[in-house]
Protein backbone atom coordinates (compact mmCIF):
# COMPACT_ATOMS: atom_id res chain seq x y z
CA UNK A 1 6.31 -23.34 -26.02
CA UNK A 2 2.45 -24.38 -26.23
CA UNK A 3 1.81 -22.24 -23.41
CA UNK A 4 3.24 -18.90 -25.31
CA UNK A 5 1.31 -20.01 -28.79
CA UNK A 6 -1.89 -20.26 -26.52
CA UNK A 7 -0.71 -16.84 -25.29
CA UNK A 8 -0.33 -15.31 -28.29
CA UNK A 9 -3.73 -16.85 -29.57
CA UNK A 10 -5.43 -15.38 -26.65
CA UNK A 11 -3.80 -12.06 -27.47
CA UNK A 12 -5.15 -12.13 -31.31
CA UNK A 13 -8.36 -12.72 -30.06
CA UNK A 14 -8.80 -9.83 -28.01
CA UNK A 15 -7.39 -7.25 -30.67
CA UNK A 16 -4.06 -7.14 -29.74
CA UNK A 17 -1.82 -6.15 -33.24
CA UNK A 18 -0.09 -9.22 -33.60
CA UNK A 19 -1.30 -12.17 -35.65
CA UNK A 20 0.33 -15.50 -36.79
CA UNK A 21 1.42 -15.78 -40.54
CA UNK A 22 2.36 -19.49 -39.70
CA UNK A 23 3.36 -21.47 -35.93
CA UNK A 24 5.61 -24.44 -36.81
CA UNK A 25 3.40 -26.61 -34.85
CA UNK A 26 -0.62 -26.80 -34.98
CA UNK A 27 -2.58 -24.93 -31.82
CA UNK A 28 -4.96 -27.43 -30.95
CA UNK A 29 -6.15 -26.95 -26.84
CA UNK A 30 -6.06 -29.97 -24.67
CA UNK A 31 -9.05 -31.76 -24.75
CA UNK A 32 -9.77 -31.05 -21.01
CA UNK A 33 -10.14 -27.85 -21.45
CA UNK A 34 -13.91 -26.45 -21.77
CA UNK A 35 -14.62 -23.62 -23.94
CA UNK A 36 -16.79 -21.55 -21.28
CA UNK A 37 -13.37 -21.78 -19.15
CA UNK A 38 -11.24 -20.22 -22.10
CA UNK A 39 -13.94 -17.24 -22.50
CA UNK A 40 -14.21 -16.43 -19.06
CA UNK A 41 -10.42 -16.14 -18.28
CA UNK A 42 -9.57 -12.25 -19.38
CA UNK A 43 -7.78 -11.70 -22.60
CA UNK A 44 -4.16 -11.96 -22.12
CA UNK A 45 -2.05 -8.86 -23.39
CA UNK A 46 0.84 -7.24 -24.78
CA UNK A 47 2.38 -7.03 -21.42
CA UNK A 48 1.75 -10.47 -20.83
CA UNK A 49 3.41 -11.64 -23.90
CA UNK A 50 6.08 -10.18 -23.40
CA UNK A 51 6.94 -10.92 -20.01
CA UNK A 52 6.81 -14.71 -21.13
CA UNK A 53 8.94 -13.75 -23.97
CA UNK A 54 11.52 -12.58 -21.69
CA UNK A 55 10.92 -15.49 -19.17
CA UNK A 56 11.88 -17.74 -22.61
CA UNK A 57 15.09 -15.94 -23.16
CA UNK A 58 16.26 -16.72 -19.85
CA UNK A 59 15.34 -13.87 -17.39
CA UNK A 60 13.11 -14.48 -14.45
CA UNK A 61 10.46 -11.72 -15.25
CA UNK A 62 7.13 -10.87 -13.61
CA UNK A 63 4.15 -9.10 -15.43
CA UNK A 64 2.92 -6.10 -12.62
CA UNK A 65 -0.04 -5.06 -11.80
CA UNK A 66 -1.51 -2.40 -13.75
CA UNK A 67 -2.73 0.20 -11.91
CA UNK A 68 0.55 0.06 -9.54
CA UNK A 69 3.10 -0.18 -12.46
CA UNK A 70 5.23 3.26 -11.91
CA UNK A 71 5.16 3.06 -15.70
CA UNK A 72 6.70 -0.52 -15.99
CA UNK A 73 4.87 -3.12 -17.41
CA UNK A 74 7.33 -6.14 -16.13
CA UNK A 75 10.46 -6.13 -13.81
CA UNK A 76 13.14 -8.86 -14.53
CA UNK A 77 16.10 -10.02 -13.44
CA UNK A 78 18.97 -11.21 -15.35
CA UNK A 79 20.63 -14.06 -13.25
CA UNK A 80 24.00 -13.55 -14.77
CA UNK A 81 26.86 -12.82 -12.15
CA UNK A 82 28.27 -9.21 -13.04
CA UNK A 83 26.03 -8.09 -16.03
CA UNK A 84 23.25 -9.23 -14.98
CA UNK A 85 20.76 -6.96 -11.99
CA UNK A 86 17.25 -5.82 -12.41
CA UNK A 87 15.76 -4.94 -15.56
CA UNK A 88 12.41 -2.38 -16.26
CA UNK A 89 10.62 -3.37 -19.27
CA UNK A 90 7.47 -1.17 -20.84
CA UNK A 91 5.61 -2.38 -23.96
CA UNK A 92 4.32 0.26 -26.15
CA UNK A 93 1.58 -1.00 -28.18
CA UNK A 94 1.43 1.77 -31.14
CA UNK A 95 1.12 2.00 -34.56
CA UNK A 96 3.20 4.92 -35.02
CA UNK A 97 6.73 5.72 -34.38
CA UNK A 98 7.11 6.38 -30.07
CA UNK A 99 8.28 9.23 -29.42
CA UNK A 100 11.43 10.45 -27.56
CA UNK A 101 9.04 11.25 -24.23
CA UNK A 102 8.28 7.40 -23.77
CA UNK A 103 12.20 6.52 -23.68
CA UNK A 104 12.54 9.38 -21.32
CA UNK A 105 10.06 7.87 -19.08
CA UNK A 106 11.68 4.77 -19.37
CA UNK A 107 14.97 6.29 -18.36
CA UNK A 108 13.24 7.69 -15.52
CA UNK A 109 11.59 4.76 -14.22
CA UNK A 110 14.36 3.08 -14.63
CA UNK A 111 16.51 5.23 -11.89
CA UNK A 112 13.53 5.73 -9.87
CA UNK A 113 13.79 1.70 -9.28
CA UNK A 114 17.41 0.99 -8.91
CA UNK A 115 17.37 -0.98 -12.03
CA UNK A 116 20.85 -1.91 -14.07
CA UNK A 117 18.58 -1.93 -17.17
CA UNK A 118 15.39 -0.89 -19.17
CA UNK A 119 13.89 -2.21 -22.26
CA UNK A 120 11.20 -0.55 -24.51
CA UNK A 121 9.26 -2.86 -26.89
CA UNK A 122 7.07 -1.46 -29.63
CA UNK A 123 5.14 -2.72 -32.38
CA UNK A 124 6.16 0.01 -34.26
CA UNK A 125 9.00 2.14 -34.50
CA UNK A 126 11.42 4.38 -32.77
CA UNK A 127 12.36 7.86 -34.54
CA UNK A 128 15.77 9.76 -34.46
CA UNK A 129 15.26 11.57 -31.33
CA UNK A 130 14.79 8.32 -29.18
CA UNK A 131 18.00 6.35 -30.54
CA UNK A 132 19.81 9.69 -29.63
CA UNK A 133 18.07 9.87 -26.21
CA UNK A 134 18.99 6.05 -25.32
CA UNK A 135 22.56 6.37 -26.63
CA UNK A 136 25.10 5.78 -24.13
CA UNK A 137 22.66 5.13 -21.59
CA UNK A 138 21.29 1.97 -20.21
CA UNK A 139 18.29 1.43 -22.19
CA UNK A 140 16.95 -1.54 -25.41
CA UNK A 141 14.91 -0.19 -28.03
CA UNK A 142 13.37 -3.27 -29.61
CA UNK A 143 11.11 -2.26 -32.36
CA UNK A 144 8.67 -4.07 -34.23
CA UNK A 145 11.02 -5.99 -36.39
CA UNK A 146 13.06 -7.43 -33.66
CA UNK A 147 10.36 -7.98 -31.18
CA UNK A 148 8.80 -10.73 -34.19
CA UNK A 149 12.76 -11.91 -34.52
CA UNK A 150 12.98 -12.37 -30.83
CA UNK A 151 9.37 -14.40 -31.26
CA UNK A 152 10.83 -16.55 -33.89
CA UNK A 153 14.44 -17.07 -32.17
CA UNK A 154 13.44 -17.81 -28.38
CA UNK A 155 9.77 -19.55 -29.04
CA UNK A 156 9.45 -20.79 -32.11
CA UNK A 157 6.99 -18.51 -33.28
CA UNK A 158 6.61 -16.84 -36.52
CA UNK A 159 3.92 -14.03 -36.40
CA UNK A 160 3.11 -10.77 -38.15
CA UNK A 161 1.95 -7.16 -37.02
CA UNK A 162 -1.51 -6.25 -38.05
CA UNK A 163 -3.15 -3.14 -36.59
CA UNK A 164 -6.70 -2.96 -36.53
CA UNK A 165 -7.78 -0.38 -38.87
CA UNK A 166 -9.67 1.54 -36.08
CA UNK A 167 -6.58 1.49 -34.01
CA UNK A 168 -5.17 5.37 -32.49
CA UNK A 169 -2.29 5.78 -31.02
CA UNK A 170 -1.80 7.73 -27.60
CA UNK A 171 -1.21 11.32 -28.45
CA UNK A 172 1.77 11.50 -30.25
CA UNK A 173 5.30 14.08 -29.60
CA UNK A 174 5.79 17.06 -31.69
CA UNK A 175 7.14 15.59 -34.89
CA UNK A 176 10.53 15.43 -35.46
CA UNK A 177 12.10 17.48 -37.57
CA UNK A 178 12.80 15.95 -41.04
CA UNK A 179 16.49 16.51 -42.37
């Protein structure tokens, strides 16, 4: 548990859009640990969060290696006889709704590397056109909302969403069409 709150410290430090309303337990570091150390290390991110996230709610997940991703930001693997097999997971830092093009990437990825499952985890929001994309298919959309319930529920964590106000989104999809 202390090591995701230092985790998610590190992450509000170096811009990332979440920040703690409250952690049920003060975030005070060990008092071997030097300050140069702690500025030197880089800045933990979104990726890394939530690969310990998923680590918490019992998968065995790995963060990859950036520029050798294939458009997954952690691999997992649910240990569970029958339903359980490899899982993709991408995490979409945005402060906009994702579009329908990032869950078709997912979906992509997802058969490209034999996995039983993929998960796509926003900050944000999903429109339409992506819960109609991932229906009947094996994909999670965890917005916003439930990524801060999954916080709360597997590690104790209550935190809030706050984008910087300078913050832009990648270039967005062509707007959905408003019924």
């Amino acid at each position: 548990m202390k090591a995701l709150e230092d985790l998610l410290a590190a992450a509000l430090r170096a811009g990332d859009l979440l920040s703690f309303s409250s952690l049920k337990r003060p975030a005070s570091p060990p008092p071997w640990r030097h300050q140069a150390l702690e500025q030197a290390q880089p800045p933990p991110t979104l990726e890394a969060l939530i690969q310990n996230l998923f680590t918490k709610m019992g998968l065995e997940a790995r963060h990859t290696r950036p520029s050798r991703d294939g458009g997954v930001d952690c691999v997992a693997w649910d240990p569970r006889p029958i339903f359980g097999g490899k899982v993709v997971i991408q995490a979409k830092r945005y402060k906009h709704t994702v579009g329908v093009s990032a869950v078709r990437d997912l979906f992509g990825t997802l058969q490209n590397e034999g996995a039983s499952k993929g998960i796509l985890v926003t900050t944000s929001g999903y429109g339409q056109a992506s819960f109609d994309f991932a229906q009947n298919k094996p994909i999670e959309l965890i917005d916003g909302s439930n990524l801060l319930y999954l916080l709360a529920e597997h590690a104790g964590i209550e935190a809030k969403i706050v984008p910087p106000d300078d913050w832009k989104d990648p270039v967005a999809d062509t707007p959905e069409p408003t019924l």
